[in-house]
Protein backbone atom coordinates (compact mmCIF):
# COMPACT_ATOMS: atom_id res chain seq x y z
CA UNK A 1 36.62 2.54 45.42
CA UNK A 2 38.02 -0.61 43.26
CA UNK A 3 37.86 -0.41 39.32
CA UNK A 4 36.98 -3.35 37.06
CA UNK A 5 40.37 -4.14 36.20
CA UNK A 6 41.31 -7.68 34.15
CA UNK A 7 42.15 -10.22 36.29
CA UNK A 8 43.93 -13.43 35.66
CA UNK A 9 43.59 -17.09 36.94
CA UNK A 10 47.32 -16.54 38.61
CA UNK A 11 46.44 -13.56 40.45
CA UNK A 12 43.70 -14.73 42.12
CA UNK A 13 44.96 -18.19 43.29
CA UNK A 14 48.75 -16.73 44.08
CA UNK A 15 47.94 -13.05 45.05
CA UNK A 16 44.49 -13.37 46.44
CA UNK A 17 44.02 -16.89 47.61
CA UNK A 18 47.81 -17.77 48.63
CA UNK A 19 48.50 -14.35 49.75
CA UNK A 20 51.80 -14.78 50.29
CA UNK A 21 53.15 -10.97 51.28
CA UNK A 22 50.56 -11.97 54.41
CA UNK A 23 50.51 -15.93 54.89
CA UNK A 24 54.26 -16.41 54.42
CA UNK A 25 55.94 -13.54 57.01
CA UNK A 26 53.23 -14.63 59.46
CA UNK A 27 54.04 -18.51 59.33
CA UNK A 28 57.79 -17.76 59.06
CA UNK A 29 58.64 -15.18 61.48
CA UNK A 30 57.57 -17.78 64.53
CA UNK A 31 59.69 -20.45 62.86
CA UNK A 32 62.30 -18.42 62.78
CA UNK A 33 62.65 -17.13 65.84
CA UNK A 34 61.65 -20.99 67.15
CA UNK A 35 65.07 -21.96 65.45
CA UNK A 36 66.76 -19.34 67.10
CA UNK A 37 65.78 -20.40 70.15
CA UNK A 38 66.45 -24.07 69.52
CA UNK A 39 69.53 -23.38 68.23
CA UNK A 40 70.98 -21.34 71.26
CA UNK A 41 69.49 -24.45 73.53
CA UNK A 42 71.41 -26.85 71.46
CA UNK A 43 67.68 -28.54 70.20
CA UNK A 44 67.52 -27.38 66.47
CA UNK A 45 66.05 -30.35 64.65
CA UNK A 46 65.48 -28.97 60.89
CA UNK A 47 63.10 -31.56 59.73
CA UNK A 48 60.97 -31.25 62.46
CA UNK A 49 60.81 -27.36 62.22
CA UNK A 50 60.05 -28.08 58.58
CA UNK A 51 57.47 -29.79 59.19
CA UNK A 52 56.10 -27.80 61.77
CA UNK A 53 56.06 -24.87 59.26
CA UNK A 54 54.23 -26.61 56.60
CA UNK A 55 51.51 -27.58 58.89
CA UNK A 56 51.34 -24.37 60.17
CA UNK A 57 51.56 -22.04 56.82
CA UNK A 58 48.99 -24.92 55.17
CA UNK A 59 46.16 -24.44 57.94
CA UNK A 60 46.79 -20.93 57.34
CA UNK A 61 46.22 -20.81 53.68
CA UNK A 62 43.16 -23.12 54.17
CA UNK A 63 41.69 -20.32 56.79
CA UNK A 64 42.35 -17.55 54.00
CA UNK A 65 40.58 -20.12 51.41
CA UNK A 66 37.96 -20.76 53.66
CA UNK A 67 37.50 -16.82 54.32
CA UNK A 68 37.35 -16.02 50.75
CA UNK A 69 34.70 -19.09 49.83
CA UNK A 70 32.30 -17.78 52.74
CA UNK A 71 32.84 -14.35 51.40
CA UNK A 72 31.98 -15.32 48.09
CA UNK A 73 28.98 -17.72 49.01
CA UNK A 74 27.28 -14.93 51.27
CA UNK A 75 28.26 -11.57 49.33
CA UNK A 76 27.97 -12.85 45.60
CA UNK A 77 28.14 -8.95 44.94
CA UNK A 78 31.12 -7.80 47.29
CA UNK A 79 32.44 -4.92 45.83
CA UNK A 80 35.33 -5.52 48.27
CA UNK A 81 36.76 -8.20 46.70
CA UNK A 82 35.16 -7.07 42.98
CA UNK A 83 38.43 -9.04 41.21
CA UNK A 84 37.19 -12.22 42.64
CA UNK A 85 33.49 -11.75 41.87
CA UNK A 86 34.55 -11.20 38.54
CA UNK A 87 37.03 -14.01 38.19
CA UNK A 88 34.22 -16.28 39.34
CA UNK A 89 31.66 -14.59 36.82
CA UNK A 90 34.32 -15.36 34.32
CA UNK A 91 35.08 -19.03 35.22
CA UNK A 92 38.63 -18.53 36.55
CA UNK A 93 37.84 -20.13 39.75
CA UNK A 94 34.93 -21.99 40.80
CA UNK A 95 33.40 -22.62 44.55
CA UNK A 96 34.15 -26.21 43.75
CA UNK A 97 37.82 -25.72 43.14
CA UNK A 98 37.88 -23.47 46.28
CA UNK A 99 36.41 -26.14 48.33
CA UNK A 100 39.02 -28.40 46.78
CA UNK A 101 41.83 -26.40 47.60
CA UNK A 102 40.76 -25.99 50.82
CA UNK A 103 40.79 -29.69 51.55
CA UNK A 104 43.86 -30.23 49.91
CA UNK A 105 45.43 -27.84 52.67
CA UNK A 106 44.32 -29.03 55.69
CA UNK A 107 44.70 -32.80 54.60
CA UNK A 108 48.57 -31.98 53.82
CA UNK A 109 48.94 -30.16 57.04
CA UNK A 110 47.66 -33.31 58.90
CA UNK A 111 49.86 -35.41 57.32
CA UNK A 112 52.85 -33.17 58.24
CA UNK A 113 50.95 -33.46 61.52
CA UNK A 114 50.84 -36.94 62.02
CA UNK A 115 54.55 -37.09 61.75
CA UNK A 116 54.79 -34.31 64.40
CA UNK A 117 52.51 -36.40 67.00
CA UNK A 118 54.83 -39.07 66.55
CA UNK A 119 57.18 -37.40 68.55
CA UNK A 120 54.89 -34.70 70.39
CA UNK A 121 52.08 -36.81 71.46
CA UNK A 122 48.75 -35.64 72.11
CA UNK A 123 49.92 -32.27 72.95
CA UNK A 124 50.54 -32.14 68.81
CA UNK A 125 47.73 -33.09 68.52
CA UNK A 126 45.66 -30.34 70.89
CA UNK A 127 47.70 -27.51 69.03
CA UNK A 128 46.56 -29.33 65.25
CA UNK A 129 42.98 -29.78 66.15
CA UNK A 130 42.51 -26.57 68.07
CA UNK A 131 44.72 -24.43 65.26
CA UNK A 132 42.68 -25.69 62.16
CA UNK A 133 39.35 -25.30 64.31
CA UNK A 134 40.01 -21.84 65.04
CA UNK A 135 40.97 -21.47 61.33
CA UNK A 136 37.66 -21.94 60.13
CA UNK A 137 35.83 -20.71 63.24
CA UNK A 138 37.28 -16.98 61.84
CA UNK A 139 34.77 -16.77 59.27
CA UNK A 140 32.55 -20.18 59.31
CA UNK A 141 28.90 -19.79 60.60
CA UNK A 142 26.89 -20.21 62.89
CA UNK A 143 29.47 -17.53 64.82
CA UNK A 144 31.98 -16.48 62.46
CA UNK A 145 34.49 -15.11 65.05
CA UNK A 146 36.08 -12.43 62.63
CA UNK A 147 32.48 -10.90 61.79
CA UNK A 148 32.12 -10.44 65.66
CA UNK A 149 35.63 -8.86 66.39
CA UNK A 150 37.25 -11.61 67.76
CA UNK A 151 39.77 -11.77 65.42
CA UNK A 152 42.29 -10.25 66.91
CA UNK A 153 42.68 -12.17 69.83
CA UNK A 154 42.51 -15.18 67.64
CA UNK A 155 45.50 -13.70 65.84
CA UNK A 156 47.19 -12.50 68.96
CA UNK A 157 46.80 -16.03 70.58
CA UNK A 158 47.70 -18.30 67.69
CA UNK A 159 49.87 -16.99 65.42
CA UNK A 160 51.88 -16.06 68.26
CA UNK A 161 52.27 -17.88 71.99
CA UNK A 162 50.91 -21.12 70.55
CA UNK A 163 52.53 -20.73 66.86
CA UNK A 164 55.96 -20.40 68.43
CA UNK A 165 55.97 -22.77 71.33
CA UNK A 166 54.21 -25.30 68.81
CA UNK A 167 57.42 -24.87 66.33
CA UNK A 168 59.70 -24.77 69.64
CA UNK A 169 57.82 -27.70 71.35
CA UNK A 170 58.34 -30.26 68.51
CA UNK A 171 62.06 -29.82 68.74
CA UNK A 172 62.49 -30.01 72.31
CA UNK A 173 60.16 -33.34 71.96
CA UNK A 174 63.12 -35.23 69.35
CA UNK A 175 65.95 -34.37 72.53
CA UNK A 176 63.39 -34.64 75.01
CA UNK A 177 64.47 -31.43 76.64
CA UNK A 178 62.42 -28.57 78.08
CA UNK A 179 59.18 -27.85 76.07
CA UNK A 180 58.55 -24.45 77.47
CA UNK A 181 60.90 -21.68 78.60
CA UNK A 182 60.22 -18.09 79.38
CA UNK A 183 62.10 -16.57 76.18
CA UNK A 184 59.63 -18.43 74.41
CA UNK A 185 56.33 -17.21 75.55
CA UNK A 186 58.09 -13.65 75.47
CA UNK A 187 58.94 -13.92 71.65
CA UNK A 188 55.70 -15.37 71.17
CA UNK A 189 53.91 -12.42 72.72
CA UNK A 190 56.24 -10.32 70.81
CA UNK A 191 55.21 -11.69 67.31
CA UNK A 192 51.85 -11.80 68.40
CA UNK A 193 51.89 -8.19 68.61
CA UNK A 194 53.21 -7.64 65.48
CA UNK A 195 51.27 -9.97 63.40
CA UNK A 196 48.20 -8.72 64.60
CA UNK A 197 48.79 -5.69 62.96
CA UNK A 198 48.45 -7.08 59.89
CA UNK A 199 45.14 -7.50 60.65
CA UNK A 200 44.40 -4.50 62.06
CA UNK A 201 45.41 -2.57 58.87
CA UNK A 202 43.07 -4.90 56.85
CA UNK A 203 40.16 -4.05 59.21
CA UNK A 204 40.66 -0.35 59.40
CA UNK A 205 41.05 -0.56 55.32
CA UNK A 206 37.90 -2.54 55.05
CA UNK A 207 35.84 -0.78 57.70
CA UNK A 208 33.28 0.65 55.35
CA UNK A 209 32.89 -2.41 53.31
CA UNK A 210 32.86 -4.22 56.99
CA UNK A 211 29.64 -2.04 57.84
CA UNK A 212 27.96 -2.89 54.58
CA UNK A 213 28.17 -6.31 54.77
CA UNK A 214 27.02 -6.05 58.76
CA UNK A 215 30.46 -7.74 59.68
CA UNK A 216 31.63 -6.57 63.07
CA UNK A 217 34.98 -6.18 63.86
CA UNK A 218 37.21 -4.26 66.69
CA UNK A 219 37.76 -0.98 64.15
CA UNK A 220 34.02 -1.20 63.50
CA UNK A 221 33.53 -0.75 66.71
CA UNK A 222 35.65 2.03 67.70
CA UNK A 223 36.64 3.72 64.47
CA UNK A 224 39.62 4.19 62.65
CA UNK A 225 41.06 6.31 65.11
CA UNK A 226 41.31 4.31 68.04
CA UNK A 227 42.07 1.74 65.69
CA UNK A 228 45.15 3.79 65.09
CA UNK A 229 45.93 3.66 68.93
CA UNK A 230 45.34 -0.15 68.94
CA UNK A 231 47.98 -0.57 66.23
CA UNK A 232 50.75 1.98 67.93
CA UNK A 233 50.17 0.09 71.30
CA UNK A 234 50.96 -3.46 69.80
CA UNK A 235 53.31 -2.41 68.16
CA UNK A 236 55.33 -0.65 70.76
CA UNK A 237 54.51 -3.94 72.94
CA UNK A 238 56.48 -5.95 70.48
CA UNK A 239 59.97 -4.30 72.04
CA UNK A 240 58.88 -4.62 75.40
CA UNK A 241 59.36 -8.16 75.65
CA UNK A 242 63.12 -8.48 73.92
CA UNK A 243 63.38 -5.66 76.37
CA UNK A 244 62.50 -7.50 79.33
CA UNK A 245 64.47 -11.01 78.33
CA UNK A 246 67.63 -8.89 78.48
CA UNK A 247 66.53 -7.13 81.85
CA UNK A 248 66.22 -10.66 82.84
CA UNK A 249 69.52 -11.89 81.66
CA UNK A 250 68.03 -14.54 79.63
CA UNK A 251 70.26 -13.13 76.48
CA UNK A 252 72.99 -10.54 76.27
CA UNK A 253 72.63 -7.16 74.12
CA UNK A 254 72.63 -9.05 71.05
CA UNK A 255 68.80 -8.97 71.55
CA UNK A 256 68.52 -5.27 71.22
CA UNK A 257 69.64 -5.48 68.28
CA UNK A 258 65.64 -6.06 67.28
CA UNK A 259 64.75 -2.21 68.39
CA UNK A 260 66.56 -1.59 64.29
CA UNK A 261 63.42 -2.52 63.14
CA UNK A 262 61.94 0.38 64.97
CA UNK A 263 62.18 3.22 62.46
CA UNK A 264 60.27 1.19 59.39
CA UNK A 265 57.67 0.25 62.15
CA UNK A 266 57.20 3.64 62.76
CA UNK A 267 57.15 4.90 59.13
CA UNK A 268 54.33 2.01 58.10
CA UNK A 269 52.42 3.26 61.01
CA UNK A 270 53.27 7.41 60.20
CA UNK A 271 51.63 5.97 56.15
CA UNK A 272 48.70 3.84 58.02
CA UNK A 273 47.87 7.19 60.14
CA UNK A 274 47.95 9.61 57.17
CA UNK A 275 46.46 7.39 55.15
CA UNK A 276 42.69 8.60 54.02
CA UNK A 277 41.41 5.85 50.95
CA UNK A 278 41.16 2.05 50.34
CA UNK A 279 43.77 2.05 47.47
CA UNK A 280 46.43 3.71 49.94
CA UNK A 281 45.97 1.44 52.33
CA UNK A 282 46.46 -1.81 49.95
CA UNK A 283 50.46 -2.17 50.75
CA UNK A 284 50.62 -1.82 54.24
CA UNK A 285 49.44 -4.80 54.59
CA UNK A 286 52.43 -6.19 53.21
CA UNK A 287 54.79 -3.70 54.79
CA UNK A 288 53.51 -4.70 58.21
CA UNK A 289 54.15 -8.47 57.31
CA UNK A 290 58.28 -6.76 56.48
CA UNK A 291 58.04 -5.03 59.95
CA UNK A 292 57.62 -8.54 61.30
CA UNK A 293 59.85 -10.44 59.21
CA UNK A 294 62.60 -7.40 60.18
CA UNK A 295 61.47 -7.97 63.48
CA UNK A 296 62.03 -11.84 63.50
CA UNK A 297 65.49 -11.70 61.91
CA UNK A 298 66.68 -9.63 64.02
CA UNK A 299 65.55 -10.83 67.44
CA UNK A 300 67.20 -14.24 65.90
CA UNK A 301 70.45 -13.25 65.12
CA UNK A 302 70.22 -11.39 69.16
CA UNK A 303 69.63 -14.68 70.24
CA UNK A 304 72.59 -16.13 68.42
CA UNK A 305 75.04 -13.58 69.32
CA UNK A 306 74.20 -14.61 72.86
């Protein structure tokens, strides 16, 4: 259970809103390996990738706004989130300023955008329209797609494949070289793995505030233990697919060098397993967004060593 602890203005719009031990590693780690990849193919554009990130990272942070205003606006009460019912009770944020901020980020991340179109055409656009859709469609009504466990696939889908082909794609587009390549969808599958772990931690944390508020989601409906299985098999898919590119001969053993990131994978999920309360559960959210930064780095460098 969460105590009434005081809570400041900062903490709620840096910690809670911005979240950025969860938004940053999970806009990053795609970029990152995207200038790997760009890099080895002699395509590395660093404004563009820029750019890209921004967009990406800002319709991110206006999902996680958006999540927290429809939390707030239907559970008034959430004992959930009880800091940010009682920063609102106490003035420290207002709906208004939330609906603000969330404007704010997805007007930015269109103007990044337009620049990106400019070079990407209406395939830009697509990924832009479709990405800040499916940002709001997570917790929006009529059929908010995270209350009816569909929100790991959403995760799985765009902050992976389409995440790091976007950030790849935009690159290729200033050279006018290859858009799409097979190392890319298999490092986009690979961080789509891992960063869909960070949401299956939150859901198996929040599963009993999930059931109060009627939300549905995967670990709601098959408990935390097979929720435990979900997590072990994505992440043990992650290292199939560096696995396979060097199988393939698309890079040398440099890529292995990604299976280092094994043993702190293995300890956040030996802490998520063993885990029994809310409070324990807290930081591995954050530890899961290290796995995939570690993760990221490393199949990078692979890639360069190539």
């Amino acid at each position: 259970m969460q105590t009434q602890a005081k809570v400041t203005r900062r903490e709620i719009w840096v910690d809670m809103l911005m979240y950025p031990r969860h938004t940053l590693p999970t806009a990053f780690a795609p970029a990152l390996i995207a200038a790997a990849l760009a890099y080895h193919n002699e395509i590395l554009h660093l404004p563009t990738l820029f750019s890209a990130f921004m967009a990406g990272w800002l319709i991110q942070l206006g999902g996680v706004i958006t999540d927290n205003y429809n939390n707030l606006t239907r559970h008034p009460n959430d004992r959930e989130h009880a800091k940010f019912v009682q920063g609102l009770r106490q003035g420290l944020v207002t709906l208004s300023e939330l609906r603000t901020a969330i404007t704010a980020c997805y007007l930015i991340a269109i103007l990044f955008g337009l620049y990106l179109a400019s070079l990407g055409g209406w395939t830009v656009i697509l990924i832009g329209v479709a990405s800040i859709f499916a940002s709001l469609a997570y917790s929006t009504k009529p059929y908010p797609l995270g209350d009816h466990a569909l929100g790991e696939p959403l995760f799985f889908i765009f902050f992976g494949p389409v995440s790091l082909a976007g950030y790849y794609f935009v690159q290729a587009a200033v050279f006018g070289s290859t858009p799409f390549t097979i190392p890319v969808l298999f490092a986009g599958l690979g961080v789509a793995a891992l960063t869909t772990n960070i949401l299956v931690i939150d859901n198996i944390r929040d599963m009993d505030y999930d059931k109060e508020k009627s939300e549905i989601t995967i670990t709601v409906l098959i408990g935390r233990k097979w929720s435990f299985v979900e997590y072990c098999i994505l992440f043990g898919a992650a290292y199939i697919f560096p696995l396979l590119l060097w199988l393939q001969g698309s890079f040398g053993w440099g890529i292995l060098l990604v299976f280092l990131s094994i043993p702190y994978g293995i300890n956040v999920a030996l802490h998520l397993i063993r885990s029994q309360t809310f409070e324990e559960r807290i930081p591995l959210t954050p530890q899961a967004g290290q796995v995939l930064l570690l993760y990221s780095f490393l199949f990078s460098v692979g890639v360069l060593l190539v």
